[in-house]
PDB file of N, CA and C in Angstrom:
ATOM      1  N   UNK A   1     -14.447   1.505 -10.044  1.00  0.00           N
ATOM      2  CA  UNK A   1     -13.936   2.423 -11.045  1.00  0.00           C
ATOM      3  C   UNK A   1     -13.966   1.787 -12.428  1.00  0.00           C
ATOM      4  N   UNK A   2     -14.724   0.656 -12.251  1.00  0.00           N
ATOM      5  CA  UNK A   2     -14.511  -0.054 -13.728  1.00  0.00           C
ATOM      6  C   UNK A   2     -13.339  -0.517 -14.467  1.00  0.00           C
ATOM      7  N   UNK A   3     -12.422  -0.934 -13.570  1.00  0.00           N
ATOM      8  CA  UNK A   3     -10.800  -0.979 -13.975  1.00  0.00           C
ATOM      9  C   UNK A   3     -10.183  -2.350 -13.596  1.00  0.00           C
ATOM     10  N   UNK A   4     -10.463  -3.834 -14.035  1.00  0.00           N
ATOM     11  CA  UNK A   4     -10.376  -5.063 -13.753  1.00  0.00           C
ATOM     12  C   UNK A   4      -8.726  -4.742 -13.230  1.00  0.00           C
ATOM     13  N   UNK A   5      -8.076  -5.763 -12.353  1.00  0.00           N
ATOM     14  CA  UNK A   5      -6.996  -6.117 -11.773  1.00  0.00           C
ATOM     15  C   UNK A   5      -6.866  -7.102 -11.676  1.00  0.00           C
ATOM     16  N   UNK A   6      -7.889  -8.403 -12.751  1.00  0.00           N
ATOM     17  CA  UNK A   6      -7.408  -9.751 -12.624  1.00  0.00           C
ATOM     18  C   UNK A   6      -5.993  -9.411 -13.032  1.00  0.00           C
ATOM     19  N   UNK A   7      -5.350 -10.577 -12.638  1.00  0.00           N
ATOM     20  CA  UNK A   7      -3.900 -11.131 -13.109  1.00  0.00           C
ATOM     21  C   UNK A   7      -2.777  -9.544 -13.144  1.00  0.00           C
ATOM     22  N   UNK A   8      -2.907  -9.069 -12.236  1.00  0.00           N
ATOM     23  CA  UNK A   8      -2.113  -7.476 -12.003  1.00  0.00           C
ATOM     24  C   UNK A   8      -1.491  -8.059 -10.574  1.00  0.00           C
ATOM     25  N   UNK A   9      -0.554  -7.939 -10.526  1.00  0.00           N
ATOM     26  CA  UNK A   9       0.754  -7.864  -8.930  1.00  0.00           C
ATOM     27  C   UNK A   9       1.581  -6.825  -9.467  1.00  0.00           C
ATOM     28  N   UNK A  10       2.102  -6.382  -8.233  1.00  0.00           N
ATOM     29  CA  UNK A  10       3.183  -5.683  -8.340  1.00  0.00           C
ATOM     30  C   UNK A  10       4.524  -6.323  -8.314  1.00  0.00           C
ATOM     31  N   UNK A  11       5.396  -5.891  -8.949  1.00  0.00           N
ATOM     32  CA  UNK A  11       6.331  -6.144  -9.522  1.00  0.00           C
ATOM     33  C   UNK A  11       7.846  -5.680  -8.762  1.00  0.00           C
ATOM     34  N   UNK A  12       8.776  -6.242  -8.848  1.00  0.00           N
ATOM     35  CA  UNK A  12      10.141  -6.029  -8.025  1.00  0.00           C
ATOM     36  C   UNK A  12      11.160  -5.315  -9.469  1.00  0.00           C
ATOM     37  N   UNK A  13      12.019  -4.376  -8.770  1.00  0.00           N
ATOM     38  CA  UNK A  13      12.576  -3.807  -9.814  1.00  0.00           C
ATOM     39  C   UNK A  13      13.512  -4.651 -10.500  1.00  0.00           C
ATOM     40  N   UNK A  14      14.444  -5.365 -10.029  1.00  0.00           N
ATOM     41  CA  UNK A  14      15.403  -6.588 -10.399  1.00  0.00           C
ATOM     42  C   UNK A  14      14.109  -6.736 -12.257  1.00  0.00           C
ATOM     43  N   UNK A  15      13.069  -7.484 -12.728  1.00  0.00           N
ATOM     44  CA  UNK A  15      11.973  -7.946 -13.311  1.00  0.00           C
ATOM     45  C   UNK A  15      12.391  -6.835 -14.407  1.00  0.00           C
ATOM     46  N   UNK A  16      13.043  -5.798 -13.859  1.00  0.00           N
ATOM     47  CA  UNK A  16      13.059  -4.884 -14.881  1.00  0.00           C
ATOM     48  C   UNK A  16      14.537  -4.285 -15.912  1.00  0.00           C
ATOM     49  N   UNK A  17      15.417  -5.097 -14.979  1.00  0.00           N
ATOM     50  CA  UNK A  17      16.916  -5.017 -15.099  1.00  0.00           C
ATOM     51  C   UNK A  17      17.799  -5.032 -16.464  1.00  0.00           C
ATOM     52  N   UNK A  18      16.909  -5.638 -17.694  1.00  0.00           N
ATOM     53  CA  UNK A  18      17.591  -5.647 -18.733  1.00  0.00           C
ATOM     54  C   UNK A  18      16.558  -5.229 -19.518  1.00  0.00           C
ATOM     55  N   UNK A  19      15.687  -4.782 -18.952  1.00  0.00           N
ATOM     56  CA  UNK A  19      15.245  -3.715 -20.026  1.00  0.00           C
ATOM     57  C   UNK A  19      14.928  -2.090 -20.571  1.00  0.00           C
ATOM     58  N   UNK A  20      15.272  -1.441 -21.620  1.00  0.00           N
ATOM     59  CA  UNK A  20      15.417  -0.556 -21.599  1.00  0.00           C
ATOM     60  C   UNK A  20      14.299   0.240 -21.575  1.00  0.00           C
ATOM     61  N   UNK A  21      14.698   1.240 -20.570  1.00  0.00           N
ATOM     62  CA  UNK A  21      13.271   1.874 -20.281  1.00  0.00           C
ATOM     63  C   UNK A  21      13.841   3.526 -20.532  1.00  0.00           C
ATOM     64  N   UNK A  22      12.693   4.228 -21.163  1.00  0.00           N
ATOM     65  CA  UNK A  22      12.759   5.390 -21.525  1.00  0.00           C
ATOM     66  C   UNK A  22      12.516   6.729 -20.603  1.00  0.00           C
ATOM     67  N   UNK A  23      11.415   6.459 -19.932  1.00  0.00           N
ATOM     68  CA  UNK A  23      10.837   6.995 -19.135  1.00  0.00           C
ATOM     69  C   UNK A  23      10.462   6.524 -17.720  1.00  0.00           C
ATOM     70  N   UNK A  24      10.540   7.352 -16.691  1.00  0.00           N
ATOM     71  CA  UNK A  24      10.547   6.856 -15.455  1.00  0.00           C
ATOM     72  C   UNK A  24       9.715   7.740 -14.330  1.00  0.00           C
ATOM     73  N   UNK A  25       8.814   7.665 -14.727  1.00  0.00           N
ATOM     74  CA  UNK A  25       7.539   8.343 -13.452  1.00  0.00           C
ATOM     75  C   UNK A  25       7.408   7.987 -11.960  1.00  0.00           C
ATOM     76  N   UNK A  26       7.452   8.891 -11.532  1.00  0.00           N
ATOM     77  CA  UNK A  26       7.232   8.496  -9.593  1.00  0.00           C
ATOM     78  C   UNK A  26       5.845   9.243  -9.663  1.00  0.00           C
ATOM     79  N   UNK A  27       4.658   8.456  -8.812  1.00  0.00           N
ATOM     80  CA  UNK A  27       3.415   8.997  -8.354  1.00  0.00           C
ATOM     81  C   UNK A  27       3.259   9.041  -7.351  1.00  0.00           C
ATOM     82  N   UNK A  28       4.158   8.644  -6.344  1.00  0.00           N
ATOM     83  CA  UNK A  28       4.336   8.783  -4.638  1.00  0.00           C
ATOM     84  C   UNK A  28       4.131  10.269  -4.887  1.00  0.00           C
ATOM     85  N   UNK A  29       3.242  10.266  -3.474  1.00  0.00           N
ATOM     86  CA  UNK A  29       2.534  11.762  -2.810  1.00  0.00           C
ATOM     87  C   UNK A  29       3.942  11.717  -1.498  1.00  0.00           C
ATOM     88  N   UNK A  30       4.496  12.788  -1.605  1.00  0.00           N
ATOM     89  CA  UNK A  30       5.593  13.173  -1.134  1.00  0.00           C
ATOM     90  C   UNK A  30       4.935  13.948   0.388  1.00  0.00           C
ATOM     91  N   UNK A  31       3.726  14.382   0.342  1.00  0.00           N
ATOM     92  CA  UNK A  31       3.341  15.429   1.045  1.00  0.00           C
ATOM     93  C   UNK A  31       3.152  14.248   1.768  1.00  0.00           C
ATOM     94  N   UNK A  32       2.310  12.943   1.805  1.00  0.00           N
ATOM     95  CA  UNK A  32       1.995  11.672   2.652  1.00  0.00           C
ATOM     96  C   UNK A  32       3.355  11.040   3.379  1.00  0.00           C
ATOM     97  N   UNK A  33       4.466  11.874   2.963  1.00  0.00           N
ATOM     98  CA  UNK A  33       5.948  11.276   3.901  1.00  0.00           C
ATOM     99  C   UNK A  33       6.523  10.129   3.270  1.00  0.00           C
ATOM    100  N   UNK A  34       5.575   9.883   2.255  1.00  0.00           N
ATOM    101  CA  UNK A  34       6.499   8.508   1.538  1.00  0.00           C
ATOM    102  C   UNK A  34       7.771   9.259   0.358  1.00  0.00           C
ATOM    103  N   UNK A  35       8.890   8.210   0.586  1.00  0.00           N
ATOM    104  CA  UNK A  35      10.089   8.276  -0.354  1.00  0.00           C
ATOM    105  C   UNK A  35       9.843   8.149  -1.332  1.00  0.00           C
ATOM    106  N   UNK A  36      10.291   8.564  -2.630  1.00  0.00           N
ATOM    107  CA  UNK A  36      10.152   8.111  -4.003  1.00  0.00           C
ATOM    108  C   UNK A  36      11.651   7.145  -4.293  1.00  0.00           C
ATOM    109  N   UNK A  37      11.589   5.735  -4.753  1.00  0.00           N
ATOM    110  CA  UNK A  37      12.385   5.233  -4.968  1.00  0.00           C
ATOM    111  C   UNK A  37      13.182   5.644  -6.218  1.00  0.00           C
ATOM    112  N   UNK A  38      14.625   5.453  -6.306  1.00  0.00           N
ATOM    113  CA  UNK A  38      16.091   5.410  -6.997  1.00  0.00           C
ATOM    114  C   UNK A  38      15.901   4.151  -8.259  1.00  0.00           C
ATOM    115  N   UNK A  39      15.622   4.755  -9.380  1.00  0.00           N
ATOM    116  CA  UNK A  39      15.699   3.744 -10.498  1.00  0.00           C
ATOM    117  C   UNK A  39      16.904   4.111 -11.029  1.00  0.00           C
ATOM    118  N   UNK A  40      17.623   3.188 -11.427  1.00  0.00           N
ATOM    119  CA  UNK A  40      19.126   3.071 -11.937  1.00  0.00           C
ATOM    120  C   UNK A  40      18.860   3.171 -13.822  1.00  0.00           C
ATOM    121  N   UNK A  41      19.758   3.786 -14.323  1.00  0.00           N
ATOM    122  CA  UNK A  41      19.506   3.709 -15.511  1.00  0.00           C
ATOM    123  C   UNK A  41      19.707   5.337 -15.905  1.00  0.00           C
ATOM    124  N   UNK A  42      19.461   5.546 -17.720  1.00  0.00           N
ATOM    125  CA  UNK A  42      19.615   6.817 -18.024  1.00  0.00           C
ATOM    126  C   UNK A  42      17.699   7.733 -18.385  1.00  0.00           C
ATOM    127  N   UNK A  43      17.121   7.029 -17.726  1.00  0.00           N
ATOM    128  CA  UNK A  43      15.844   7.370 -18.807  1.00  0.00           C
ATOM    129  C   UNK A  43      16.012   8.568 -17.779  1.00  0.00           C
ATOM    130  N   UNK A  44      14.697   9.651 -19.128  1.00  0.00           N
ATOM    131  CA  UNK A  44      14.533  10.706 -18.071  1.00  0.00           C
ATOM    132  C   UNK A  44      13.675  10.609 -16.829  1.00  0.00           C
ATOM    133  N   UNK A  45      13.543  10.999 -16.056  1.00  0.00           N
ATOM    134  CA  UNK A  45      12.616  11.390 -14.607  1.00  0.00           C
ATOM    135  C   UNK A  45      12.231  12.473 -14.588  1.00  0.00           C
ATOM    136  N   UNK A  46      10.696  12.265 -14.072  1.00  0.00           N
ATOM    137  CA  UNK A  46      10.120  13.043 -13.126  1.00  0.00           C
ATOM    138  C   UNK A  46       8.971  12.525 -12.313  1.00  0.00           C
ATOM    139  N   UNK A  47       8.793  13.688 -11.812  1.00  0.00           N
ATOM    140  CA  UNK A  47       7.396  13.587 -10.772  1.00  0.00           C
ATOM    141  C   UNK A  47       6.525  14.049 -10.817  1.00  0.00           C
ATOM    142  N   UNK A  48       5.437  13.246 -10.627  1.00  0.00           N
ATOM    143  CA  UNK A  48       4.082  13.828 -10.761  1.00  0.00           C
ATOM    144  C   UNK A  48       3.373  13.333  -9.979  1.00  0.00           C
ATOM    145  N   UNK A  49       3.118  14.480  -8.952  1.00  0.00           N
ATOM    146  CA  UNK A  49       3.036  14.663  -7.608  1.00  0.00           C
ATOM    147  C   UNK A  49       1.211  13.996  -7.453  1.00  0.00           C
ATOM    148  N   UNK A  50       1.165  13.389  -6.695  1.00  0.00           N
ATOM    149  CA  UNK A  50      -0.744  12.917  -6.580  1.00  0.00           C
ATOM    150  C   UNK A  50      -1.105  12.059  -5.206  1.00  0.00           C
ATOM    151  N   UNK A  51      -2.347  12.495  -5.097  1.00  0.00           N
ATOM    152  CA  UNK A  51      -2.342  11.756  -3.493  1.00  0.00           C
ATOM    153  C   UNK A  51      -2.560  10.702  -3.378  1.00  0.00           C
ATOM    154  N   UNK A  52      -2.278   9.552  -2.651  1.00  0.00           N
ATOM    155  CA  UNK A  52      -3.119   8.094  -2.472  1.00  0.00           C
ATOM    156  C   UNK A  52      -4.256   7.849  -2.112  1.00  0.00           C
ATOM    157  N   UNK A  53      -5.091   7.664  -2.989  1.00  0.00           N
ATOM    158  CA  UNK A  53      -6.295   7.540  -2.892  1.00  0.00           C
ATOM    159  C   UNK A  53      -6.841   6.501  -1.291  1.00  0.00           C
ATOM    160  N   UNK A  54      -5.729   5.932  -1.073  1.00  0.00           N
ATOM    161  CA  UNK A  54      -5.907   4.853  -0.105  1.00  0.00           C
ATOM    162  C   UNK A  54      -6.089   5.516   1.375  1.00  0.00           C
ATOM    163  N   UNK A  55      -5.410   6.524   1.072  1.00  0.00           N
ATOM    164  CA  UNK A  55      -5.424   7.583   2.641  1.00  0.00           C
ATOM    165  C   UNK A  55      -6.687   8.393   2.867  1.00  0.00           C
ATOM    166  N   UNK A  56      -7.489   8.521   1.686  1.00  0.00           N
ATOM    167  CA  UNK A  56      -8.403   9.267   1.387  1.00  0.00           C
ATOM    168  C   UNK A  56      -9.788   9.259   2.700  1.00  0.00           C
ATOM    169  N   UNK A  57     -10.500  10.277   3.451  1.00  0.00           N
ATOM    170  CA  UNK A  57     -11.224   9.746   4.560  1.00  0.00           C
ATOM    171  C   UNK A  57     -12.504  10.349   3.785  1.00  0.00           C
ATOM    172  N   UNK A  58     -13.079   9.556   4.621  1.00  0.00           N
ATOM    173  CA  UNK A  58     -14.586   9.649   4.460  1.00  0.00           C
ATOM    174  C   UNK A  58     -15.284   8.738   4.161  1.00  0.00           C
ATOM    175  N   UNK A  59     -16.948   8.866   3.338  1.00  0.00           N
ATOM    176  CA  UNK A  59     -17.515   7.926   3.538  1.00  0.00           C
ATOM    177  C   UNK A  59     -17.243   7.145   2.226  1.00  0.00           C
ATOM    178  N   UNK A  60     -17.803   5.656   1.893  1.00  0.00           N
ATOM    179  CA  UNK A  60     -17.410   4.813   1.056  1.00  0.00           C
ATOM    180  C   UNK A  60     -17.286   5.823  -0.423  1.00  0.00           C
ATOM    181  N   UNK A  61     -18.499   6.684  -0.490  1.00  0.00           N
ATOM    182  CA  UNK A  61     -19.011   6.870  -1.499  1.00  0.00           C
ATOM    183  C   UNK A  61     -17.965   7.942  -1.580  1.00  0.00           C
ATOM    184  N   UNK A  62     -17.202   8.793  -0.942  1.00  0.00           N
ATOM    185  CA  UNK A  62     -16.588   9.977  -1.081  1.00  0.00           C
ATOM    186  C   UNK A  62     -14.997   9.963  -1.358  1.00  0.00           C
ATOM    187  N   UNK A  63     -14.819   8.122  -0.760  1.00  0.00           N
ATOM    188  CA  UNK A  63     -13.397   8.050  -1.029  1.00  0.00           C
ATOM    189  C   UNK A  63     -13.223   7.584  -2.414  1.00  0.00           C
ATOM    190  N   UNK A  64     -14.490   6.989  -2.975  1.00  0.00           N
ATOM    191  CA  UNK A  64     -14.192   6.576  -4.140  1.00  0.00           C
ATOM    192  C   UNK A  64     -14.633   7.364  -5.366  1.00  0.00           C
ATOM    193  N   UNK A  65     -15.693   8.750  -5.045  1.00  0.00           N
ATOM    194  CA  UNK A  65     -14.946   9.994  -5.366  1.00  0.00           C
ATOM    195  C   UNK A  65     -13.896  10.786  -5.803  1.00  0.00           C
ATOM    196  N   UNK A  66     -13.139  10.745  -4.866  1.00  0.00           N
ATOM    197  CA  UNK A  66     -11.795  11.041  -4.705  1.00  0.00           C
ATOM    198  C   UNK A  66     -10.643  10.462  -5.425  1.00  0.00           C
ATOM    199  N   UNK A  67     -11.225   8.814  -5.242  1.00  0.00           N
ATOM    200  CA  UNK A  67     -10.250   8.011  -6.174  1.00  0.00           C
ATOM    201  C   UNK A  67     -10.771   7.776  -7.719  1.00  0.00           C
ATOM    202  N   UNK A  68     -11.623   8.501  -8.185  1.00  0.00           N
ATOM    203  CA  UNK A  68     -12.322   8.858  -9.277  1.00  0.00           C
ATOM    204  C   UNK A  68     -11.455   9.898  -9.599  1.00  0.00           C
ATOM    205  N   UNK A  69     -11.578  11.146  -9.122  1.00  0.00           N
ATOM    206  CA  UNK A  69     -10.793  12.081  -9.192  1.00  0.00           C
ATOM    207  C   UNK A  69      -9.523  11.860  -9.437  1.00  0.00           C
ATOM    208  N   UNK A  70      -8.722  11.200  -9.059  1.00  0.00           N
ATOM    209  CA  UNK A  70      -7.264  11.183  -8.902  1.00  0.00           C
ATOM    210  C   UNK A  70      -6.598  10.481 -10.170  1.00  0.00           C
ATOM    211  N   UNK A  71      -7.715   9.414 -10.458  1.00  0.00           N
ATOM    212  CA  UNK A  71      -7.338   8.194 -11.764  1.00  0.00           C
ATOM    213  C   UNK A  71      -7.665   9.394 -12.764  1.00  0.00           C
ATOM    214  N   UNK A  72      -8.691  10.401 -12.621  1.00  0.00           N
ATOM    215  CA  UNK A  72      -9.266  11.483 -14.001  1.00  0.00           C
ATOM    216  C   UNK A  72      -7.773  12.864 -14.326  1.00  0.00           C
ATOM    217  N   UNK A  73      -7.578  12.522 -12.821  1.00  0.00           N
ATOM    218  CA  UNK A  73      -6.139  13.857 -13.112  1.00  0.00           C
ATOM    219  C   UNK A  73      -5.067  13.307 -14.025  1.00  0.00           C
ATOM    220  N   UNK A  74      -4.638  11.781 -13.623  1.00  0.00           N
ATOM    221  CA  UNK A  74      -3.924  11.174 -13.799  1.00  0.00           C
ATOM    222  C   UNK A  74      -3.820  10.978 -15.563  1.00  0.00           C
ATOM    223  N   UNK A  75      -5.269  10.182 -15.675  1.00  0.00           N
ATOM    224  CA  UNK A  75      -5.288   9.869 -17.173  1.00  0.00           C
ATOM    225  C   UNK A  75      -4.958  11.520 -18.265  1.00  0.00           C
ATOM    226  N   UNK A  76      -5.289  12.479 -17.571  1.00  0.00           N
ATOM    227  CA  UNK A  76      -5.132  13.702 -18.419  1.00  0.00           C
ATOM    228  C   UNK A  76      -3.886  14.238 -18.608  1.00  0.00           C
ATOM    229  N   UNK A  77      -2.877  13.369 -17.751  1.00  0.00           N
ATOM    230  CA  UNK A  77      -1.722  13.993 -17.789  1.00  0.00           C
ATOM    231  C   UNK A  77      -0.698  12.886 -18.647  1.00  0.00           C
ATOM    232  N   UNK A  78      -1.533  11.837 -18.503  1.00  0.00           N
ATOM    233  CA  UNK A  78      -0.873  10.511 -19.429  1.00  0.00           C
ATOM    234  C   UNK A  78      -1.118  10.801 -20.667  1.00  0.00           C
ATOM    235  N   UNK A  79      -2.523  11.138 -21.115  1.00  0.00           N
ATOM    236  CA  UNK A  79      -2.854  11.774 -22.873  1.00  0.00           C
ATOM    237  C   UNK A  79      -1.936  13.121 -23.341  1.00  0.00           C
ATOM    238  N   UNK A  80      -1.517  13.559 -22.427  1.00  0.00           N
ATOM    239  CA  UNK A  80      -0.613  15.060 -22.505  1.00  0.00           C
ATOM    240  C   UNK A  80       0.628  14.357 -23.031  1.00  0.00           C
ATOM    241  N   UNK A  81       1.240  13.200 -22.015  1.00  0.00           N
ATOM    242  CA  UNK A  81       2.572  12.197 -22.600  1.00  0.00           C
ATOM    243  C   UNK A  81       2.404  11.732 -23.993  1.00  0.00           C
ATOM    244  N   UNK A  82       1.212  11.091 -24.225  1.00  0.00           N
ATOM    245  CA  UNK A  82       1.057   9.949 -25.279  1.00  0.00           C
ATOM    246  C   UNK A  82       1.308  11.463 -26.426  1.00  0.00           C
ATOM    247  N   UNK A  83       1.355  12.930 -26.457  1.00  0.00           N
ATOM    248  CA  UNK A  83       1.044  13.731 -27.143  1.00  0.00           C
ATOM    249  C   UNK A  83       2.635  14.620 -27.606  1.00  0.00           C
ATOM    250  N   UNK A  84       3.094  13.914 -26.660  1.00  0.00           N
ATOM    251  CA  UNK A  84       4.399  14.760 -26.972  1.00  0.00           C
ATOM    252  C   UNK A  84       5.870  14.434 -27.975  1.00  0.00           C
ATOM    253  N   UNK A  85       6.243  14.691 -28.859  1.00  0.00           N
ATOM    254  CA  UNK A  85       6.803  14.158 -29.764  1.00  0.00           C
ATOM    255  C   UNK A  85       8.624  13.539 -29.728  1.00  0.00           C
ATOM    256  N   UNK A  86       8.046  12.782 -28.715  1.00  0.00           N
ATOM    257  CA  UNK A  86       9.542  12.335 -28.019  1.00  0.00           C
ATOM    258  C   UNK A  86      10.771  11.824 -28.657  1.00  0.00           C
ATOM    259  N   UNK A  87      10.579  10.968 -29.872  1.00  0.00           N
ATOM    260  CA  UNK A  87      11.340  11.233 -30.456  1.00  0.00           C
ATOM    261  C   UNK A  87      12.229  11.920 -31.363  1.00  0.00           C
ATOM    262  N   UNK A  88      11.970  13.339 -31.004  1.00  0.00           N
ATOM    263  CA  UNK A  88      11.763  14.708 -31.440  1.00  0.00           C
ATOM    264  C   UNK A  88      12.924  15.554 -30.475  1.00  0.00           C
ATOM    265  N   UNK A  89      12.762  15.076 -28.991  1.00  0.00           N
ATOM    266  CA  UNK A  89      13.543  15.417 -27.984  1.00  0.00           C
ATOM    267  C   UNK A  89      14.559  15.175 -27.582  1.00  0.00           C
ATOM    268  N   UNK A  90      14.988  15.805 -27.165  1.00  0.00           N
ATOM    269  CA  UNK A  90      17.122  16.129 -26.567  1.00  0.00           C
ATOM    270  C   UNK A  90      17.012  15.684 -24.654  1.00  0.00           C
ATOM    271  N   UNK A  91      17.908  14.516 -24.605  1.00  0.00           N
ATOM    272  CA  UNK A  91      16.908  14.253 -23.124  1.00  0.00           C
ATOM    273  C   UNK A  91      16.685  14.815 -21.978  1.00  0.00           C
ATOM    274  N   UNK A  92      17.083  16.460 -21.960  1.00  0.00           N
ATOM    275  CA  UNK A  92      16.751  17.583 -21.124  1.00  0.00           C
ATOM    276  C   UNK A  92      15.525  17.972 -21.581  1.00  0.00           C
ATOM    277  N   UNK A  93      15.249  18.100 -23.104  1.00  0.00           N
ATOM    278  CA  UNK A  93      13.994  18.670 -23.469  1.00  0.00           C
ATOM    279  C   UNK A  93      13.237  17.906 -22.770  1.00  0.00           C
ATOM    280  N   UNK A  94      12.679  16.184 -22.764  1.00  0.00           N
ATOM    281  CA  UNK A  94      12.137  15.501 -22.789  1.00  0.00           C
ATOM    282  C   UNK A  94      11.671  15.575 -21.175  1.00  0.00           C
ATOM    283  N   UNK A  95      12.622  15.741 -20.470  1.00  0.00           N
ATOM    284  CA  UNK A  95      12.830  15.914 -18.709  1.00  0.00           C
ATOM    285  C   UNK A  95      12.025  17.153 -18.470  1.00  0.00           C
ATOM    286  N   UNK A  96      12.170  18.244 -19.381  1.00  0.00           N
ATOM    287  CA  UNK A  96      11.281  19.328 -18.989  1.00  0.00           C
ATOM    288  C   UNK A  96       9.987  19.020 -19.156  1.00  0.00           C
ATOM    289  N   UNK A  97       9.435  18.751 -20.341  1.00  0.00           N
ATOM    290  CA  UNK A  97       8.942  18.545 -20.852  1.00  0.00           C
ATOM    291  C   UNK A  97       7.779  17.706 -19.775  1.00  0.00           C
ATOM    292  N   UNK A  98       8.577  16.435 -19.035  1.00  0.00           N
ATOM    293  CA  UNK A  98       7.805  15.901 -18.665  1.00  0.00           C
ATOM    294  C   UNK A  98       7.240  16.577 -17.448  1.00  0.00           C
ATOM    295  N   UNK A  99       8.106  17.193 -16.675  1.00  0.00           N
ATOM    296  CA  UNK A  99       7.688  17.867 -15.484  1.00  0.00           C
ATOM    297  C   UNK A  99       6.738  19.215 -15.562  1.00  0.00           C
ATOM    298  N   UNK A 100       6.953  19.341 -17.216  1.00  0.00           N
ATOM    299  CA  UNK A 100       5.837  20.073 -17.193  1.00  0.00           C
ATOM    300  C   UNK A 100       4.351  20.014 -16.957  1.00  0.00           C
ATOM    301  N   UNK A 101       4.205  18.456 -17.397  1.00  0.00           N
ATOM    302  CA  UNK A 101       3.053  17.833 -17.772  1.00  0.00           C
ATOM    303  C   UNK A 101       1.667  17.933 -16.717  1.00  0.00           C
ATOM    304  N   UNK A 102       2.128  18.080 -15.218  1.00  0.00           N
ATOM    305  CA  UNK A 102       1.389  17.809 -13.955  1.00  0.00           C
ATOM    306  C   UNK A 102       1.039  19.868 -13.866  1.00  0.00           C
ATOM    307  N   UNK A 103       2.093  20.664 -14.556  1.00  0.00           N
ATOM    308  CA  UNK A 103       1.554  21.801 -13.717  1.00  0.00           C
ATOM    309  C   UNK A 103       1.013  22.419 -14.774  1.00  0.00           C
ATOM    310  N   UNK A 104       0.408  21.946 -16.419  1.00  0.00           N
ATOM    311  CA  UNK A 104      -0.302  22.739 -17.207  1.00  0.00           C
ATOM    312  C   UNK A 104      -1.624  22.049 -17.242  1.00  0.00           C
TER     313      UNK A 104
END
C-alpha cells in the first residue's frame, strides 16, 4: 500500500495518561464481534464503523484490494475531520458532527 511501518508499535493506553486528547475514534468493526475499548477522559467519541482488512478472504491480490479500499474510505473521512471547524464547536456539536462523518 505504499505506507512504511518502520519504527510504528502499538501502543498501551497508560503512554497516553497525561495527555490531553481531544478526540477519540474507535475503528473496531463491531459486526467482526470485536469490543470497542473505554477511553477515560472528556474528549468527544465516536465511531466509525470499518472492516479489518486482516479478515478479508481471498486471493493475495483481492485482499489487498480490499485493504486498498478500506485505507481509501478511511482517508476520506479523515479529510472530512481535518475540514471541520472545531474550534468553532460546543462538544455535542463536535460529537455530532463527528458521527456524522462515516455516513455522508
Amino acid at each position: 500500500m505504499g505506507v512504511s511501518t518502520v519504527g510504528l508499535c502499538s501502543k498501551s493506553w497508560d503512554e497516553f495518561a497525561e495527555t490531553p486528547i481531544d478526540i477519540v475514534l474507535t475503528l473496531c468493526d463491531r459486526a467482526a464481534g470485536q469490543s470497542c475499548p473505554a477511553f477515560p477522559g472528556l474528549a468527544a467519541r465516536a465511531h466509525w464503523p470499518l472492516p479489518d482488512p486482516a479478515f478479508a478472504q481471498g486471493t493475495e491480490e483481492q485482499r489487498l484490494a480490499f485493504a486498498t479500499q478500506v485505507a481509501g474510505r478511511l482517508r476520506g473521512w479523515i479529510e472530512k475531520l481535518t475540514r471541520l471547524p472545531i474550534d468553532k464547536l460546543s462538544p455535542q456539536q463536535l460529537r455530532a458532527e463527528l458521527e456524522r462523518v462515516p455516513k455522508t
